[in-house]
Protein backbone atom coordinates (compact mmCIF):
# COMPACT_ATOMS: atom_id res chain seq x y z
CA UNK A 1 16.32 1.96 -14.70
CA UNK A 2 13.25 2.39 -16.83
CA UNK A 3 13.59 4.02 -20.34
CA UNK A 4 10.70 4.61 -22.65
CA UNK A 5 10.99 4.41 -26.57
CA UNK A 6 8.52 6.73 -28.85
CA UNK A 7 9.31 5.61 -32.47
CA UNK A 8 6.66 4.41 -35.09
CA UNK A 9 9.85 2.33 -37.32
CA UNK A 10 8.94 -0.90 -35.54
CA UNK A 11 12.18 -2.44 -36.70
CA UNK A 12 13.57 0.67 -35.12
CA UNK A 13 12.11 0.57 -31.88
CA UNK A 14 12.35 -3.42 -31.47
CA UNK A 15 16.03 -2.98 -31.90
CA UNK A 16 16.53 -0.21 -29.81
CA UNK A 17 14.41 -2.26 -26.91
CA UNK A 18 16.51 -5.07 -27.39
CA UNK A 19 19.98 -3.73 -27.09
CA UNK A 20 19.21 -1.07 -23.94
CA UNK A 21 17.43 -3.94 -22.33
CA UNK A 22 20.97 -6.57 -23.10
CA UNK A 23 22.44 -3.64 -20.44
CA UNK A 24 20.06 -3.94 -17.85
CA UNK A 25 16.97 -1.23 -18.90
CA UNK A 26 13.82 -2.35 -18.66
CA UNK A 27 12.01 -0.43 -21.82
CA UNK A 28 8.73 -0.32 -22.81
CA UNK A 29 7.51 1.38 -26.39
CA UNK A 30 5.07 3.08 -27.89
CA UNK A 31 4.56 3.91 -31.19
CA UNK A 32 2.75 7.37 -31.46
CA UNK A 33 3.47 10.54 -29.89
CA UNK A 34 -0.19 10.89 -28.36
CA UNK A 35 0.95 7.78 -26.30
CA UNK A 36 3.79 8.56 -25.78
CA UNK A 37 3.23 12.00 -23.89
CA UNK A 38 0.12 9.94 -21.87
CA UNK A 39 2.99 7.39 -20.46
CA UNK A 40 5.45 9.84 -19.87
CA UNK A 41 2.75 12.14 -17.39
CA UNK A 42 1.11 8.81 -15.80
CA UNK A 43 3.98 6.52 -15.57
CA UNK A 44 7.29 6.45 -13.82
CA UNK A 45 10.43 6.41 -16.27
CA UNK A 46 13.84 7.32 -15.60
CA UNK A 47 14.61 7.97 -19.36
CA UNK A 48 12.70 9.49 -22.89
CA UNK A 49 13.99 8.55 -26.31
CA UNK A 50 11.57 9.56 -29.37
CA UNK A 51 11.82 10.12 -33.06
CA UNK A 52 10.74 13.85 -33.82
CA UNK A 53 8.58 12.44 -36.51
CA UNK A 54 5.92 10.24 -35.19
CA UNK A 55 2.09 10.09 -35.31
CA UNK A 56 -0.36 12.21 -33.63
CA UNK A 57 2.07 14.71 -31.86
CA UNK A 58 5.51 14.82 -33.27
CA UNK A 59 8.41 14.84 -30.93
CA UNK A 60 8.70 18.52 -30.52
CA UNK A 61 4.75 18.49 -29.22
CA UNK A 62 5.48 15.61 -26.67
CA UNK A 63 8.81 16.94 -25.42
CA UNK A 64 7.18 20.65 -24.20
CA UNK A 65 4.06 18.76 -22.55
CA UNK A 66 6.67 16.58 -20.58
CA UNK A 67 8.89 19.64 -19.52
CA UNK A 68 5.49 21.31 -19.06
CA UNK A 69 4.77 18.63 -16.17
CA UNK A 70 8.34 19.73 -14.58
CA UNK A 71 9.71 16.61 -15.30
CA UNK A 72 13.28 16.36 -15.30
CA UNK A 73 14.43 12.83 -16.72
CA UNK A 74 16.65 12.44 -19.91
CA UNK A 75 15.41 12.96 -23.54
CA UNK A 76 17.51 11.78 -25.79
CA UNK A 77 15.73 12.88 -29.37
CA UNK A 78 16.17 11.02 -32.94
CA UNK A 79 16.26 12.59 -36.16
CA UNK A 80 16.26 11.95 -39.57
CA UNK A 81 16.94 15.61 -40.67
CA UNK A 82 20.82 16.19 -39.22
CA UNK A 83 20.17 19.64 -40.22
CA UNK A 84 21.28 22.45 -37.28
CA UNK A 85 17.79 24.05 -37.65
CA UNK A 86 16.22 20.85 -36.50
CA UNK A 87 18.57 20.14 -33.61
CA UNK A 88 18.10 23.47 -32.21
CA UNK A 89 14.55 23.03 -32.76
CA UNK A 90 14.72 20.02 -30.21
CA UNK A 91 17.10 21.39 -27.43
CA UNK A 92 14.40 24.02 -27.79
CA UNK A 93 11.37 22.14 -27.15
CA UNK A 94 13.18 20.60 -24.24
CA UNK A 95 15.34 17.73 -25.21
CA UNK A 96 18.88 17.21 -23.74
CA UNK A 97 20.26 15.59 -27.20
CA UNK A 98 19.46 15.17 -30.48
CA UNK A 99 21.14 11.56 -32.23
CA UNK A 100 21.24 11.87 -35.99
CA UNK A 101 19.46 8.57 -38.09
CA UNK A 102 20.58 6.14 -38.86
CA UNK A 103 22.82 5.90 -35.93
CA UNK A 104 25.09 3.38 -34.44
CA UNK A 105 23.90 1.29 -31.81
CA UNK A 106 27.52 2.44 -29.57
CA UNK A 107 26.81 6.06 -30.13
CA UNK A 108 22.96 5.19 -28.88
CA UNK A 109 24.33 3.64 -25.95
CA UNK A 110 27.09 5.91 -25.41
CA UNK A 111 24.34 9.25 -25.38
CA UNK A 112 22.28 7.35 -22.99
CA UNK A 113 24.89 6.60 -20.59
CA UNK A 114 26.05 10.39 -21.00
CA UNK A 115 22.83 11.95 -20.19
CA UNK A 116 22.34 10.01 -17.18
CA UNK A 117 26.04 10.61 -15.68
CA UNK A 118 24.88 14.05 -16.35
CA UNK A 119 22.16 13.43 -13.87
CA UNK A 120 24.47 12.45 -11.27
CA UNK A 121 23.36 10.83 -7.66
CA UNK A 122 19.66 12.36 -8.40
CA UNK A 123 19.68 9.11 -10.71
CA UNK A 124 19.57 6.54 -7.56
CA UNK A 125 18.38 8.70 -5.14
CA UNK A 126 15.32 10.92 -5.01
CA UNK A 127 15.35 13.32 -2.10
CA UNK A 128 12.50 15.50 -0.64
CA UNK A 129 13.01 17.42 2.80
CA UNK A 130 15.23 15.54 4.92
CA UNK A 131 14.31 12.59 3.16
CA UNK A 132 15.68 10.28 0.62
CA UNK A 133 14.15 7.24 -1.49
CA UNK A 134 17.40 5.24 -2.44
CA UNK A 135 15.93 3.68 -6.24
CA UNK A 136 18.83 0.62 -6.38
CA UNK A 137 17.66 -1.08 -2.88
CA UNK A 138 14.80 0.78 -2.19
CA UNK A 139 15.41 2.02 1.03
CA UNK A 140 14.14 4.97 2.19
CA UNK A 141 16.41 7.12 4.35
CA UNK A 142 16.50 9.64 6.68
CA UNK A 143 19.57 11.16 8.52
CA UNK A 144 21.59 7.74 9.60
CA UNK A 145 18.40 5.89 9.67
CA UNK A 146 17.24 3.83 7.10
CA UNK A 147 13.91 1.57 6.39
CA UNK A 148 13.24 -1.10 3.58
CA UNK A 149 10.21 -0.53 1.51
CA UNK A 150 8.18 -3.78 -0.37
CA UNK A 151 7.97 -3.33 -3.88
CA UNK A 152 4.47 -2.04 -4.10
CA UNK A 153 5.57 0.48 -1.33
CA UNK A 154 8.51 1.71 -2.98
CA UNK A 155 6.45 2.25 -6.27
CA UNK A 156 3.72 4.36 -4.24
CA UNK A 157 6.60 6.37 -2.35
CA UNK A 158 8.29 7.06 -5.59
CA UNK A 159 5.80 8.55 -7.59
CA UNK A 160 5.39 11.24 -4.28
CA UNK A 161 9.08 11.67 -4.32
CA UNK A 162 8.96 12.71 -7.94
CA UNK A 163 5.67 14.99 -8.08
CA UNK A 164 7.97 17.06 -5.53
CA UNK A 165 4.79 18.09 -3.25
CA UNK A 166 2.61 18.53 -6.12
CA UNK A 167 -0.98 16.81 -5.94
CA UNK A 168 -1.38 13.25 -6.78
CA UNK A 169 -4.99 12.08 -7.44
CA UNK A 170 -5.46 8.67 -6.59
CA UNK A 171 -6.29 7.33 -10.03
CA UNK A 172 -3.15 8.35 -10.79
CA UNK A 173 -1.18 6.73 -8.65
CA UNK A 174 -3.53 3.66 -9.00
CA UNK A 175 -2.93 3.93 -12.41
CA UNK A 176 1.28 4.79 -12.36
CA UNK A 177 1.35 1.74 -9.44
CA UNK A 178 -0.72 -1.16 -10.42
CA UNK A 179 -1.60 -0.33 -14.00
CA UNK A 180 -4.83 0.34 -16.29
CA UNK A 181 -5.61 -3.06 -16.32
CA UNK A 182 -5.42 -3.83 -12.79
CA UNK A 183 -8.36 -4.83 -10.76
CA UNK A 184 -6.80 -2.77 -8.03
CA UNK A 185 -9.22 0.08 -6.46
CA UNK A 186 -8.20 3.20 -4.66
CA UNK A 187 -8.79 2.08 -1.26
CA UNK A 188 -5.43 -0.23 -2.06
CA UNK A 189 -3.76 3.44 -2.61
CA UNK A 190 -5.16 4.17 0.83
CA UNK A 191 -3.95 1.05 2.55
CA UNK A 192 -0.45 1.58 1.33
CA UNK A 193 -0.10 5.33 1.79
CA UNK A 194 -0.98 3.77 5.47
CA UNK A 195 1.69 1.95 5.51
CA UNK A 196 4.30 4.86 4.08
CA UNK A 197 3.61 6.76 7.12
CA UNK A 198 4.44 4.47 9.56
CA UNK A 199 7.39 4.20 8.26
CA UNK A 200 8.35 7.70 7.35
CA UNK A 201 7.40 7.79 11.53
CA UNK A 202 9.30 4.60 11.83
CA UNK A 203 13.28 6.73 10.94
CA UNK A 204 11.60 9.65 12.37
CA UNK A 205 11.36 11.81 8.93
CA UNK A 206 10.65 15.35 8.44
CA UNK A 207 7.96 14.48 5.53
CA UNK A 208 4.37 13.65 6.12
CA UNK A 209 2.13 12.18 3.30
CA UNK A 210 -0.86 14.76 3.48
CA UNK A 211 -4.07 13.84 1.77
CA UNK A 212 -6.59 16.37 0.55
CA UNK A 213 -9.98 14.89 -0.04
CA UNK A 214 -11.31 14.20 -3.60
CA UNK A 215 -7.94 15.62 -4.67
CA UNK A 216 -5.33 12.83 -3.66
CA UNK A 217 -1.75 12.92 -1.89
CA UNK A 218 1.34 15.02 -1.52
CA UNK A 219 4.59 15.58 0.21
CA UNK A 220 5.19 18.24 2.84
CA UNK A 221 8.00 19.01 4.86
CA UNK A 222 7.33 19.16 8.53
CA UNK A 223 9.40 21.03 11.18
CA UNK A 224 10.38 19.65 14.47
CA UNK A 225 7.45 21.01 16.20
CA UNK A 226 5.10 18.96 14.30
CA UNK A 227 3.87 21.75 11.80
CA UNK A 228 3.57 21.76 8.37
């Protein structure tokens, strides 16, 4: 379970990292909301915490261009002002919660773990079509039929499960997959979009990974008599 932190208080965000990542989250941080919206469009997180008042874009700004990408994951929202203007302000803009500072690390903990019950089975298990990508053993699953993806594959297969038959370019997913820094090039996104097929073919799926050129990837659901 991946959570990302968007808080500028250092000391704030350092101990937030370390106690969700005691439980088992892996967290990364950033410390301006700028950043923060860029990671939560590119990258792959199952969770958003941010302060509302952070550099660049506050946490109102970031929230609405998440939602605006019809992302669905958690956002748990910290603020100094406990007033009820400023939490309605933020279930406006799109957050789930909004955590009064200074807060206790158990009530942290305890919102977190609420928000994501509130998510239910979507949490480790993505479907599309007939389809399902199973995030705890990353198997991917159709009907009683099931096939183990590789790491890299799983990655690749998840960011198409979550766009939900939207468009991915290929720098995206490059860049979501095997990072900025990566000396990866798109024709590894090729190879391993390859690979996704055959086994999508392999437990006889009703999804196809359709490429459009100089555009990128998406889902579609196919019916039994091969058409789109």
């Amino acid at each position: 379970m991946k959570i990302l932190i968007v808080e500028d208080e250092e000391q704030v965000a350092d101990s937030m990292r370390s106690l969700l990542e005691k439980k088992g989250f892996t967290v990364e941080t950033v410390c301006d909301g700028e950043a923060g919206a860029e990671y939560a469009e590119i990258w792959t997180y199952d969770f958003l915490i941010l302060d509302v008042m952070v550099p660049q874009l506050n946490g109102h700004e970031v929230v609405r261009r998440v939602r605006a990408q019809h992302c669905a994951m958690p956002i748990l929202m910290l603020t100094a002002q406990a007033s009820l203007e400023e939490r309605i302000a933020g279930l406006n803009a799109g957050a789930d919660y909004c955590l009064a500072k200074p807060f206790d690390p158990r009530e942290l903990l305890a919102c977190v773990n609420a928000l994501l019950r509130r998510q239910g089975p979507q949490v480790d298990k993505l479907k599309f079509g007939d389809t399902s990508l199973e995030l705890s053993t990353g198997m991917l699953i159709c009907g009683k039929e099931r096939v183990r993806l590789s790491s890299r594959e799983f990655d690749v297969m998840r960011c198409l499960f979550q766009a939900q038959g939207r468009n991915l370019a290929k720098e995206t997913i490059l860049a979501r997959v095997w990072g900025y820094d990566s000396n990866a090039v798109e024709n590894h996104v090729e190879v391993y979009v390859g690979f996704l097929r055959k086994k999508l073919d392999s437990i006889h799926s009703g999804v196809r990974i359709v490429a459009i050129r100089r555009l990128g990837y998406h889902l579609e659901i196919v019916d039994r008599s091969g058409n789109a």
